[in-house]
PDB file of N, CA and C in Angstrom:
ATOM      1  N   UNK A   1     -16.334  14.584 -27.091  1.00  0.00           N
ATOM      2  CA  UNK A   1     -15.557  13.407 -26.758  1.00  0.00           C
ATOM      3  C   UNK A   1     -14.612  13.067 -27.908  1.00  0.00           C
ATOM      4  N   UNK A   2     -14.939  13.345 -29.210  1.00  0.00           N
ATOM      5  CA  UNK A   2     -14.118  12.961 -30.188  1.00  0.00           C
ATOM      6  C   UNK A   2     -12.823  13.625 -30.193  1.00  0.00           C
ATOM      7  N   UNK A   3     -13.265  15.231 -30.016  1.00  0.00           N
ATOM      8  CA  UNK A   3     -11.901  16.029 -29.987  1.00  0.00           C
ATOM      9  C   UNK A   3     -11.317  15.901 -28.856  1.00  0.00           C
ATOM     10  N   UNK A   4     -11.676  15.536 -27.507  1.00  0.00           N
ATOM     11  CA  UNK A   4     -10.701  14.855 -26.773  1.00  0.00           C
ATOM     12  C   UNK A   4      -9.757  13.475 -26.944  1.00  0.00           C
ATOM     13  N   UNK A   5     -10.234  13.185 -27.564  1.00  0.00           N
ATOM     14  CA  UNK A   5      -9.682  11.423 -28.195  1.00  0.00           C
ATOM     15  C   UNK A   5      -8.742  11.693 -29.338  1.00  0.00           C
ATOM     16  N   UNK A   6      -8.885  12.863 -29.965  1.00  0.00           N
ATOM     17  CA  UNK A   6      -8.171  13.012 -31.514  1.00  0.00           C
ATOM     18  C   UNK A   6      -6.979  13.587 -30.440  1.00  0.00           C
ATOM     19  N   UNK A   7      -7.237  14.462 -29.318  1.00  0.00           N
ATOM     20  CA  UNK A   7      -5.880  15.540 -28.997  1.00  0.00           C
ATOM     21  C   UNK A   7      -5.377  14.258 -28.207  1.00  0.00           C
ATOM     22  N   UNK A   8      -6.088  13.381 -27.279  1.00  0.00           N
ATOM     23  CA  UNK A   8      -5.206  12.340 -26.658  1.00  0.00           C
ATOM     24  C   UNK A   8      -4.142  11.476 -27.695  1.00  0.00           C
ATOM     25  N   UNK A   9      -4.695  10.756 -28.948  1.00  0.00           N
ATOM     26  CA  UNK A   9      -4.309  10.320 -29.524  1.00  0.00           C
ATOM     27  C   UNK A   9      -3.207  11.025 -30.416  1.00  0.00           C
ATOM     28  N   UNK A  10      -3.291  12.756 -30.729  1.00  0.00           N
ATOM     29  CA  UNK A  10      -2.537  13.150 -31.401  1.00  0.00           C
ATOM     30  C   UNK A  10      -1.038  13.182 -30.614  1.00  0.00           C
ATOM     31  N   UNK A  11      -1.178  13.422 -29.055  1.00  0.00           N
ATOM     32  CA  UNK A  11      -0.513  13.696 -28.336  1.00  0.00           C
ATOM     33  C   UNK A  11       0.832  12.697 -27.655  1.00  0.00           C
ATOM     34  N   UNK A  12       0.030  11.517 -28.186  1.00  0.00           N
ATOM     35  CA  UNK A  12       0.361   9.773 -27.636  1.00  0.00           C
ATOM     36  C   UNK A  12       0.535   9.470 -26.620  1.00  0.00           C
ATOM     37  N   UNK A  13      -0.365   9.493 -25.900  1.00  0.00           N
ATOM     38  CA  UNK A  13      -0.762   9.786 -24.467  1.00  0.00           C
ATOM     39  C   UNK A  13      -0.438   7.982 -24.291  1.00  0.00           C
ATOM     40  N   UNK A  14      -1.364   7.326 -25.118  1.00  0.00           N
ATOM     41  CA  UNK A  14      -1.238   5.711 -24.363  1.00  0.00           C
ATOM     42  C   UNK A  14      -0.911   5.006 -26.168  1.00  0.00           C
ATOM     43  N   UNK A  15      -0.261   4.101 -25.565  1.00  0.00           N
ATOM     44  CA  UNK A  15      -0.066   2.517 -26.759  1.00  0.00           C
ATOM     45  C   UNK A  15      -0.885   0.996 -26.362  1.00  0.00           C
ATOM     46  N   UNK A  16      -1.246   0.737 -27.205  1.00  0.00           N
ATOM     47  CA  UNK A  16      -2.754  -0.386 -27.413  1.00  0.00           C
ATOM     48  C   UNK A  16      -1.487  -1.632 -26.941  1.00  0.00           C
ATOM     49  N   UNK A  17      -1.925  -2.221 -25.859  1.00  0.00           N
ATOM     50  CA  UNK A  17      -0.427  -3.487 -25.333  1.00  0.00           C
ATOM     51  C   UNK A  17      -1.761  -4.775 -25.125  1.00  0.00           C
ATOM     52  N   UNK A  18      -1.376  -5.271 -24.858  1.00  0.00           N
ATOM     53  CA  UNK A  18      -1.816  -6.673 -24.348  1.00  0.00           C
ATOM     54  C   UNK A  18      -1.622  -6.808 -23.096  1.00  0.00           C
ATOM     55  N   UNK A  19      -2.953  -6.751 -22.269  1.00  0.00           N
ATOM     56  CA  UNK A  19      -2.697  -6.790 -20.441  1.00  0.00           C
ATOM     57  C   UNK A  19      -1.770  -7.501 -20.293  1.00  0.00           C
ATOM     58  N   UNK A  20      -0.396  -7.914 -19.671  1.00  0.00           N
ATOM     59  CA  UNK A  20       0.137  -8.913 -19.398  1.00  0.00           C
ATOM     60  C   UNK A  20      -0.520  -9.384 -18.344  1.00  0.00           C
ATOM     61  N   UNK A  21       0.033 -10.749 -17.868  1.00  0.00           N
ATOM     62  CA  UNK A  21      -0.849 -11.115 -16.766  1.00  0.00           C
ATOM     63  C   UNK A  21      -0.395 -10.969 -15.607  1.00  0.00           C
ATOM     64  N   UNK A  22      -1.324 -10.514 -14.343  1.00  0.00           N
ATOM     65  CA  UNK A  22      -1.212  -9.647 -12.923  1.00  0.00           C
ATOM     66  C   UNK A  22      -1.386  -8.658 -13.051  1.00  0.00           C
ATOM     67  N   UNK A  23      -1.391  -7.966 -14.114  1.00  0.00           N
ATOM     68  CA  UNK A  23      -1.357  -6.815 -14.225  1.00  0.00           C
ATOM     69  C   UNK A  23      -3.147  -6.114 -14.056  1.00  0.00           C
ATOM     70  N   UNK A  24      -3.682  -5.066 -13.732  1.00  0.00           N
ATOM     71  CA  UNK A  24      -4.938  -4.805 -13.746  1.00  0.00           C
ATOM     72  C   UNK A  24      -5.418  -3.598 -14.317  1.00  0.00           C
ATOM     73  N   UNK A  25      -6.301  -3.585 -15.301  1.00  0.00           N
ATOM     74  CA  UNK A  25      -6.263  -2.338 -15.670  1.00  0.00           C
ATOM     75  C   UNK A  25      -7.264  -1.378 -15.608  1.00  0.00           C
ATOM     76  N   UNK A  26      -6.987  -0.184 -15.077  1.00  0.00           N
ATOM     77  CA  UNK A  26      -8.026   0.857 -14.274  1.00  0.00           C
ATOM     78  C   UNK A  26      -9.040   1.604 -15.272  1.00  0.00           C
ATOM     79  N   UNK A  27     -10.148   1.337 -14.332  1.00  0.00           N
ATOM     80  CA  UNK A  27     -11.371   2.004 -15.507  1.00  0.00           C
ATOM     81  C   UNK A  27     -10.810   3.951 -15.490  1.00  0.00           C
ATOM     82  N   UNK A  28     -11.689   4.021 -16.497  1.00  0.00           N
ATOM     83  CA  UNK A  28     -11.861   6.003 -16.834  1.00  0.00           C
ATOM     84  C   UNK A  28     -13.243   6.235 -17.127  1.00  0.00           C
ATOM     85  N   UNK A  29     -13.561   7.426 -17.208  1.00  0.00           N
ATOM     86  CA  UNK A  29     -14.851   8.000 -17.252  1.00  0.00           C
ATOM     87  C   UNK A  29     -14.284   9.017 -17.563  1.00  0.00           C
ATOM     88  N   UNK A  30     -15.353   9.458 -18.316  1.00  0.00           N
ATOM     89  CA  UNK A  30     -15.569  11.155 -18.876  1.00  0.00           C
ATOM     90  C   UNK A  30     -16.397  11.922 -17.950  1.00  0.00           C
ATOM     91  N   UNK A  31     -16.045  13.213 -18.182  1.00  0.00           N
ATOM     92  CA  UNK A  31     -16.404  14.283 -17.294  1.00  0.00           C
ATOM     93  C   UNK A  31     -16.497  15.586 -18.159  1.00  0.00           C
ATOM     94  N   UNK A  32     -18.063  15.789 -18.218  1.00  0.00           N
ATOM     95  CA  UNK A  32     -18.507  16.929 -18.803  1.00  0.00           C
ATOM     96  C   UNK A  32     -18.701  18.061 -18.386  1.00  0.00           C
ATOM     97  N   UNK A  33     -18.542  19.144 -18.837  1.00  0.00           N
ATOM     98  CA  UNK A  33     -18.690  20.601 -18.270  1.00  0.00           C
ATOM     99  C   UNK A  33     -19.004  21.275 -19.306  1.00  0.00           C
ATOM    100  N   UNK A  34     -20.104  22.184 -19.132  1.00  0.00           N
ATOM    101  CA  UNK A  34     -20.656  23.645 -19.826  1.00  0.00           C
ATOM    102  C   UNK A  34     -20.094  24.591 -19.249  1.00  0.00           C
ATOM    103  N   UNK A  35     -19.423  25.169 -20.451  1.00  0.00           N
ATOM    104  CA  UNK A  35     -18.528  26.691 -20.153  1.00  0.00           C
ATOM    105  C   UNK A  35     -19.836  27.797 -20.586  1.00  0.00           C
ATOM    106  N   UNK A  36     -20.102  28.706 -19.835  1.00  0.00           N
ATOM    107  CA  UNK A  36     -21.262  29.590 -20.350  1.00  0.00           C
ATOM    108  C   UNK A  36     -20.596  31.351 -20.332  1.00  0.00           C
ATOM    109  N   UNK A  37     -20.811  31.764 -20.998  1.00  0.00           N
ATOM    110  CA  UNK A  37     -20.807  33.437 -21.585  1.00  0.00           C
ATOM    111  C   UNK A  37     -20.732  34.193 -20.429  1.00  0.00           C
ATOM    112  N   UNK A  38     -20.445  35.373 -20.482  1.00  0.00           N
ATOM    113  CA  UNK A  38     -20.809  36.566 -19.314  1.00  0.00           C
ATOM    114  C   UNK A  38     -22.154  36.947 -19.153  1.00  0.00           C
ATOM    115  N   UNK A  39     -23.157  36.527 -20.112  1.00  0.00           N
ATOM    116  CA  UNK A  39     -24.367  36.626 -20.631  1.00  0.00           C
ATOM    117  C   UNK A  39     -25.890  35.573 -19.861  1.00  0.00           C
ATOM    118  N   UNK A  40     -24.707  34.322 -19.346  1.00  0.00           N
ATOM    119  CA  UNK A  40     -25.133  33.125 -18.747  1.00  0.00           C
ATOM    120  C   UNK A  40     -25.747  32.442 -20.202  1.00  0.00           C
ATOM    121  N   UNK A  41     -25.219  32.917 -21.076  1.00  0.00           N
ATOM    122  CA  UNK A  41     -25.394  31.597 -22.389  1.00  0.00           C
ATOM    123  C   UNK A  41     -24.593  30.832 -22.666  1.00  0.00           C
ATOM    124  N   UNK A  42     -24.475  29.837 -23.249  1.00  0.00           N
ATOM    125  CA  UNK A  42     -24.006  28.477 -23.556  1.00  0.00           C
ATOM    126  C   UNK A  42     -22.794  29.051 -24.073  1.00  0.00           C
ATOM    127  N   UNK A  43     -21.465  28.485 -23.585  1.00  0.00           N
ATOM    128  CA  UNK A  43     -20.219  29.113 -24.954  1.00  0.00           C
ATOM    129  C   UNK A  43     -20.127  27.619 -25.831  1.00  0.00           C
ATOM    130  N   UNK A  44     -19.410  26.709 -25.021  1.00  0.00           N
ATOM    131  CA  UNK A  44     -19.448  25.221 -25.050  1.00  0.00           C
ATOM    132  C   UNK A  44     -19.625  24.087 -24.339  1.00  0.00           C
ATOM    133  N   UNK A  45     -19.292  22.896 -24.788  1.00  0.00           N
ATOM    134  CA  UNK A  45     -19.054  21.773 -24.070  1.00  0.00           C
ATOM    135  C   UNK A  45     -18.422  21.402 -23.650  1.00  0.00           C
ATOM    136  N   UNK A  46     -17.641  21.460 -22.912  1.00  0.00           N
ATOM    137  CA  UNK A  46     -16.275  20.008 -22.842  1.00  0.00           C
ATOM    138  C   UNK A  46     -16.355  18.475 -22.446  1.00  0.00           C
ATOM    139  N   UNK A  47     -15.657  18.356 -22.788  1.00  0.00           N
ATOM    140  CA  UNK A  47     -15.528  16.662 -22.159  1.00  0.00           C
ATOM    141  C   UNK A  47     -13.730  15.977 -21.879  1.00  0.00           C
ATOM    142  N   UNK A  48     -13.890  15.595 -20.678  1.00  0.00           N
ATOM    143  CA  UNK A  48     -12.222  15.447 -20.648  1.00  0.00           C
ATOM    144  C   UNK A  48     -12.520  13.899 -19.762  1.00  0.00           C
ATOM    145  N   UNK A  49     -11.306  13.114 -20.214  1.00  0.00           N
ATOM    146  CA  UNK A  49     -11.281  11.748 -19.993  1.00  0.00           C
ATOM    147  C   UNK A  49      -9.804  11.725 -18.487  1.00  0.00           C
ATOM    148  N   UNK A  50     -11.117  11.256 -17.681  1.00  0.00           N
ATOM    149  CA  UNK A  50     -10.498  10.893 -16.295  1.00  0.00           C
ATOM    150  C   UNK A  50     -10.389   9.534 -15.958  1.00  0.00           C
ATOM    151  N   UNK A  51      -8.887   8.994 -15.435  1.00  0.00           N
ATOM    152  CA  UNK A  51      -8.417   7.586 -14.757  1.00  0.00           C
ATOM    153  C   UNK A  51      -9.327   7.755 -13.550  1.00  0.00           C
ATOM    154  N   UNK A  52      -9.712   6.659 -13.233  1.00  0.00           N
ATOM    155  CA  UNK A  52     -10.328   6.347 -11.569  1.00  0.00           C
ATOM    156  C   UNK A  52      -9.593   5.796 -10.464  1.00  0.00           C
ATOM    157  N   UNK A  53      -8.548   7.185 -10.595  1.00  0.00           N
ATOM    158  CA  UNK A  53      -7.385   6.659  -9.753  1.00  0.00           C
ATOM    159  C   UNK A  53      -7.866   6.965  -8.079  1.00  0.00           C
ATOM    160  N   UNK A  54      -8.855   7.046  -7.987  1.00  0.00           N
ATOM    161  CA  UNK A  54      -9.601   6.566  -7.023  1.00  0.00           C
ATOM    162  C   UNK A  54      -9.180   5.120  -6.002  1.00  0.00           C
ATOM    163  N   UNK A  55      -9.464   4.783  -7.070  1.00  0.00           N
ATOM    164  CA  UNK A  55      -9.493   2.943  -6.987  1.00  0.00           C
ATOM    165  C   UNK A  55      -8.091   2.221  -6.635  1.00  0.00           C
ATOM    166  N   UNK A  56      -6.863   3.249  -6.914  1.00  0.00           N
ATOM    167  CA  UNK A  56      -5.381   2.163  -6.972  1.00  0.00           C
ATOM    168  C   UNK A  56      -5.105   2.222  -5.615  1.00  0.00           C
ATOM    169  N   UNK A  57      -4.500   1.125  -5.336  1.00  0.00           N
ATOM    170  CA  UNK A  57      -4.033   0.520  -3.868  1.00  0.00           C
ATOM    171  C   UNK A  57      -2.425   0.520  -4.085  1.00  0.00           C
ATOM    172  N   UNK A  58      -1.652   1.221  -2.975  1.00  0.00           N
ATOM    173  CA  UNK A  58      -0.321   1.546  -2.687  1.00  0.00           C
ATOM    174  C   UNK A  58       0.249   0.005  -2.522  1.00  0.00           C
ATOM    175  N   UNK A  59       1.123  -0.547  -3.180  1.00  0.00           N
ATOM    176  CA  UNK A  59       1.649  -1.300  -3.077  1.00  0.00           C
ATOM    177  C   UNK A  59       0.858  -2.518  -4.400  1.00  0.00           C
ATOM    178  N   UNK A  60       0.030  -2.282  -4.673  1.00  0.00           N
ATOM    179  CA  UNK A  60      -0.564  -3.350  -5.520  1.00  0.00           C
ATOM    180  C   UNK A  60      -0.702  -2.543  -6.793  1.00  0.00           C
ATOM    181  N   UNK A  61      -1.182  -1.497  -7.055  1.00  0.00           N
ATOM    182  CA  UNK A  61      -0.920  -0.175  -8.127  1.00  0.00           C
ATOM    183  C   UNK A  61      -0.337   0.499  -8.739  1.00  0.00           C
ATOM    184  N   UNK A  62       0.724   0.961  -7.945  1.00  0.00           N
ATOM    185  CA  UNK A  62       1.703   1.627  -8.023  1.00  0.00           C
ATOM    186  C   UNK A  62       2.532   1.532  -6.212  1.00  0.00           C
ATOM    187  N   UNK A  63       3.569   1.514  -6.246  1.00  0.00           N
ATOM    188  CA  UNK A  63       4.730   1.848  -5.343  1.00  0.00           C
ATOM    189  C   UNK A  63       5.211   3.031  -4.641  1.00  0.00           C
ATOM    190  N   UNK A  64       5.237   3.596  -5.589  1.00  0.00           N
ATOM    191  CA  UNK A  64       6.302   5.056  -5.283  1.00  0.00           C
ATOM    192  C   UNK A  64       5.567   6.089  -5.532  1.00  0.00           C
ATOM    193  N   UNK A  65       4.511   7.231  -4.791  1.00  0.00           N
ATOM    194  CA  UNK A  65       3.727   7.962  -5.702  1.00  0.00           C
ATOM    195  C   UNK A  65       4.234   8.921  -6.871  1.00  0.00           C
ATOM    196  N   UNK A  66       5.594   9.350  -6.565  1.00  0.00           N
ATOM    197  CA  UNK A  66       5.930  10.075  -7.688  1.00  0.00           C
ATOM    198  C   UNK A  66       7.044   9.441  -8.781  1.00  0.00           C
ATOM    199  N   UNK A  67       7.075   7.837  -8.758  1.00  0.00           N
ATOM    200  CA  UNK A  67       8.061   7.638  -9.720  1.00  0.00           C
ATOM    201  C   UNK A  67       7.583   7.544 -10.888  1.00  0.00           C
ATOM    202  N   UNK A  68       8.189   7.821 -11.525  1.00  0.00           N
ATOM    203  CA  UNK A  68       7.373   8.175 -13.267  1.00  0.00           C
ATOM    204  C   UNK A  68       8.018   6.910 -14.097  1.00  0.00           C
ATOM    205  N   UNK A  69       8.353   5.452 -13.614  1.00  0.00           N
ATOM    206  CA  UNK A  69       8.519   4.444 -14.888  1.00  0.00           C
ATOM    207  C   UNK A  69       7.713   3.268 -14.318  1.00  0.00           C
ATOM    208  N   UNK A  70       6.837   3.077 -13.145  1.00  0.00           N
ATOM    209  CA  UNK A  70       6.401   2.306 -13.068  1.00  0.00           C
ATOM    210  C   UNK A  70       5.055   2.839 -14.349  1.00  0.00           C
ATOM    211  N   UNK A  71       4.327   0.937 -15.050  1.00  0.00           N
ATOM    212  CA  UNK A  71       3.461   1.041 -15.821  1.00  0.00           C
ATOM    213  C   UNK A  71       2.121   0.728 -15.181  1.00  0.00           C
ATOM    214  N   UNK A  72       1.273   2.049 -15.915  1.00  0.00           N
ATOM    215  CA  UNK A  72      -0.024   2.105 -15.749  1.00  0.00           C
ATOM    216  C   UNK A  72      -0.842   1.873 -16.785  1.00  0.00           C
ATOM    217  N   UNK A  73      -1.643   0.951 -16.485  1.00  0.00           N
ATOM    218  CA  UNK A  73      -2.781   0.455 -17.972  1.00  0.00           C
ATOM    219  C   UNK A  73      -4.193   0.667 -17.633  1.00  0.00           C
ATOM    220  N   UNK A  74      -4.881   1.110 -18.833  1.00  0.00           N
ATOM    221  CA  UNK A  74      -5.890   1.911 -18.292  1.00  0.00           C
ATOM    222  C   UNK A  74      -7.472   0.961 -19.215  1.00  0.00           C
ATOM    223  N   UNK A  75      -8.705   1.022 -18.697  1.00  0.00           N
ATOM    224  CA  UNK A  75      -9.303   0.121 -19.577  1.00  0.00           C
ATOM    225  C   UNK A  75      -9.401   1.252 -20.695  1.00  0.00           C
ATOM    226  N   UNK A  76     -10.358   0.832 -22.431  1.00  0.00           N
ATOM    227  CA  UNK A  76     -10.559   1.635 -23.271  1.00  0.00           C
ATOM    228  C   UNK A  76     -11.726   2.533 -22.791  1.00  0.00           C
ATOM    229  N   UNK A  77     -11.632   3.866 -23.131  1.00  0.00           N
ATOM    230  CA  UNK A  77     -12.896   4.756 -22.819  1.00  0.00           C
ATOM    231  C   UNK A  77     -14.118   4.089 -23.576  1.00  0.00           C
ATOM    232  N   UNK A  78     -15.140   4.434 -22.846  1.00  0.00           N
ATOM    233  CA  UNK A  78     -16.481   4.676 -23.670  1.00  0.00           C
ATOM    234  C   UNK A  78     -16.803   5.171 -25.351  1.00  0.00           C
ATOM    235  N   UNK A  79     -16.949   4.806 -26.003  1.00  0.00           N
ATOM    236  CA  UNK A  79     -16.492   5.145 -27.535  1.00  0.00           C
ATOM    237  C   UNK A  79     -15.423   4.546 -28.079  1.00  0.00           C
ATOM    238  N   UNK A  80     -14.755   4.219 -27.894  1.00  0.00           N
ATOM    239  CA  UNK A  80     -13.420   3.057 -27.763  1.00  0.00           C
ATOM    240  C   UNK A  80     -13.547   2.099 -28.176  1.00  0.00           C
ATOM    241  N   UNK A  81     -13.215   1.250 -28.499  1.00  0.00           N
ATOM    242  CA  UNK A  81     -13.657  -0.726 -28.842  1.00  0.00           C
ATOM    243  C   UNK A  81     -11.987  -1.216 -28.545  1.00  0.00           C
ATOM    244  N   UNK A  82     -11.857  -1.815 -28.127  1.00  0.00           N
ATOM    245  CA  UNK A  82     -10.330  -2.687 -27.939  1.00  0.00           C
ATOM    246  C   UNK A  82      -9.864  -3.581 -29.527  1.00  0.00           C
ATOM    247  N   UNK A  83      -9.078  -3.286 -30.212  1.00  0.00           N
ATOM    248  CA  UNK A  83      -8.851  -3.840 -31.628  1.00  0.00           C
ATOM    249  C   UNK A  83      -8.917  -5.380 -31.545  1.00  0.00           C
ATOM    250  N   UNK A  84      -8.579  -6.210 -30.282  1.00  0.00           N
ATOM    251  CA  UNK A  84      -8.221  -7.493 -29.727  1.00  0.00           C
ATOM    252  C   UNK A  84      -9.150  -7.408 -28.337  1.00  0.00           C
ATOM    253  N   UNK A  85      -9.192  -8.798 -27.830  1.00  0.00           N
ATOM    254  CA  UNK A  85     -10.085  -8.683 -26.372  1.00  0.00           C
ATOM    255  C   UNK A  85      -8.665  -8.759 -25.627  1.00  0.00           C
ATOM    256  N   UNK A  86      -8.732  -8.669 -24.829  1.00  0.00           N
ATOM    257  CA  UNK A  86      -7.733  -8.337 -23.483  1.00  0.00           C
ATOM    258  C   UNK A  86      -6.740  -7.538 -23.928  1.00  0.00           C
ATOM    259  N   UNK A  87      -6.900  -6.091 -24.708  1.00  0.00           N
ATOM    260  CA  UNK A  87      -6.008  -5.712 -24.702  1.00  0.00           C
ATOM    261  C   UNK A  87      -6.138  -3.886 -23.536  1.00  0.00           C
ATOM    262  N   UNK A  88      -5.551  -3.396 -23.657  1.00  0.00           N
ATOM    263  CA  UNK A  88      -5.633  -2.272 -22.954  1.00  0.00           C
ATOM    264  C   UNK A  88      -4.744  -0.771 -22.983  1.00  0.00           C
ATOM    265  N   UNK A  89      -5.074   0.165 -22.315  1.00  0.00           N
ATOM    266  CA  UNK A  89      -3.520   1.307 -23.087  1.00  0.00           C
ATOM    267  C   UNK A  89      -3.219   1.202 -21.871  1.00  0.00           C
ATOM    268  N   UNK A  90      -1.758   1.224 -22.524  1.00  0.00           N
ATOM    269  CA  UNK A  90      -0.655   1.498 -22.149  1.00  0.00           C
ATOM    270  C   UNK A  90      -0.039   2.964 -21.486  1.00  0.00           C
ATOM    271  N   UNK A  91      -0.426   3.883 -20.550  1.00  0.00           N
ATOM    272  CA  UNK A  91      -0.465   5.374 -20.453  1.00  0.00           C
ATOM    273  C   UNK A  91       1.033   5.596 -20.484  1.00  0.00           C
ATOM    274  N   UNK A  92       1.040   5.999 -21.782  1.00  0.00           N
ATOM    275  CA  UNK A  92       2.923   6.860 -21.570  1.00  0.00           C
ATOM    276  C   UNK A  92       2.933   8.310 -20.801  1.00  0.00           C
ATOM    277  N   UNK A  93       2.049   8.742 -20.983  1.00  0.00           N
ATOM    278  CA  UNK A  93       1.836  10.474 -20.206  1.00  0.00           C
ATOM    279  C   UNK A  93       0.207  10.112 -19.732  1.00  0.00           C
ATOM    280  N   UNK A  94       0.684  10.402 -17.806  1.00  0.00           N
ATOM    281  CA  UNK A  94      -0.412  10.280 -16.882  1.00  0.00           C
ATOM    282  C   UNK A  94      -1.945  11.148 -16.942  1.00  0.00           C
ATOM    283  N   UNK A  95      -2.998  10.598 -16.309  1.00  0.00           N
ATOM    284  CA  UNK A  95      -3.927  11.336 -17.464  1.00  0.00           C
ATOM    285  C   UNK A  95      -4.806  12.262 -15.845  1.00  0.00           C
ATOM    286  N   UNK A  96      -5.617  13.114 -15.844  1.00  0.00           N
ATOM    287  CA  UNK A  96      -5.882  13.268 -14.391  1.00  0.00           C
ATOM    288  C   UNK A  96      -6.609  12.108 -13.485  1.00  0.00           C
ATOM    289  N   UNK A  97      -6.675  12.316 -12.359  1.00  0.00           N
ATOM    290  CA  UNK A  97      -7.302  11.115 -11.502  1.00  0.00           C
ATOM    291  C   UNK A  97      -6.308  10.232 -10.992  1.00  0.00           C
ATOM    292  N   UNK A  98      -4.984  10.343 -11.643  1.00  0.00           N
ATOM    293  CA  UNK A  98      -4.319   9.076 -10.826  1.00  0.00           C
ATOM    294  C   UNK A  98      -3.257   9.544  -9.906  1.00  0.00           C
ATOM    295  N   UNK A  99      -3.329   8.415  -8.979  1.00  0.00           N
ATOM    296  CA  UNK A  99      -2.543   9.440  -7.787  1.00  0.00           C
ATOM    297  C   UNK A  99      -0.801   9.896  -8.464  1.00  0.00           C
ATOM    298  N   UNK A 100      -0.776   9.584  -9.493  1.00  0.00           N
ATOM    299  CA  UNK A 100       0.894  10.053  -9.882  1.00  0.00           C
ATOM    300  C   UNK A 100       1.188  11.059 -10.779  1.00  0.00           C
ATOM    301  N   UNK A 101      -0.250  11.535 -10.843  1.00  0.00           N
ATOM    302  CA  UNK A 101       0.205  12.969 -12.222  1.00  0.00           C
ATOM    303  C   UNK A 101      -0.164  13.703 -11.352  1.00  0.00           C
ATOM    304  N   UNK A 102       0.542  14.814 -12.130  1.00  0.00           N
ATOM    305  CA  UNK A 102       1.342  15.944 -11.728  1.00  0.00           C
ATOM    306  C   UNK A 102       0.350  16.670 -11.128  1.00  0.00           C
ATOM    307  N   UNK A 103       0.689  17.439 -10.491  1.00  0.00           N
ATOM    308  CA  UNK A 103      -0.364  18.554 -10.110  1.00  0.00           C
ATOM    309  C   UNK A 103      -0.340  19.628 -10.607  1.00  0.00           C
TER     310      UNK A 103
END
């Protein structure tokens, strides 16, 4: 989880904003997977951080599914702490799970 958070963060995936108000911001969860050998032994771990874009409602969420300037705010992951209370990221580059990134 860390080295997913160092490459999100290296990458500047999201900016720490202040929910404005109406605005709502969508939980994430992590999602683990064991990569294993030709051997059926362990190679590694992964862990990759998914939006629960599950959850967004067309017209209250987002608008347009493929316009790329409406803003999406996401809550902090698990391991995370918010520097301020109500604050949240800001996603500059869409993360998987939400209905507007890419395929």
């Amino acid at each position: 989880m860390d080295a997913e958070i160092a490459a999100l963060e290296l990458n500047h995936t999201w900016d720490i904003v202040d929910l404005p108000q109406g605005k709502r911001a969508l939980p994430c969860k992590w999602v683990y997977k064991v990569n294993h050998n030709s051997d059926g032994t362990m190679e590694r771990l992964k862990a990759r951080l998914v939006v629960r874009g599950d959850i967004q409602r067309e017209g209250i969420d987002y608008f347009e599914t493929f316009s790329p300037v409406e803003e999406v705010y996401m809550r902090f992951p698990a391991g995370l702490l918010p520097p301020k209370p109500n604050q949240a990221c800001l996603l500059r580059k869409f993360l998987y799970g939400l209905k507007k990134a890419s395929r």
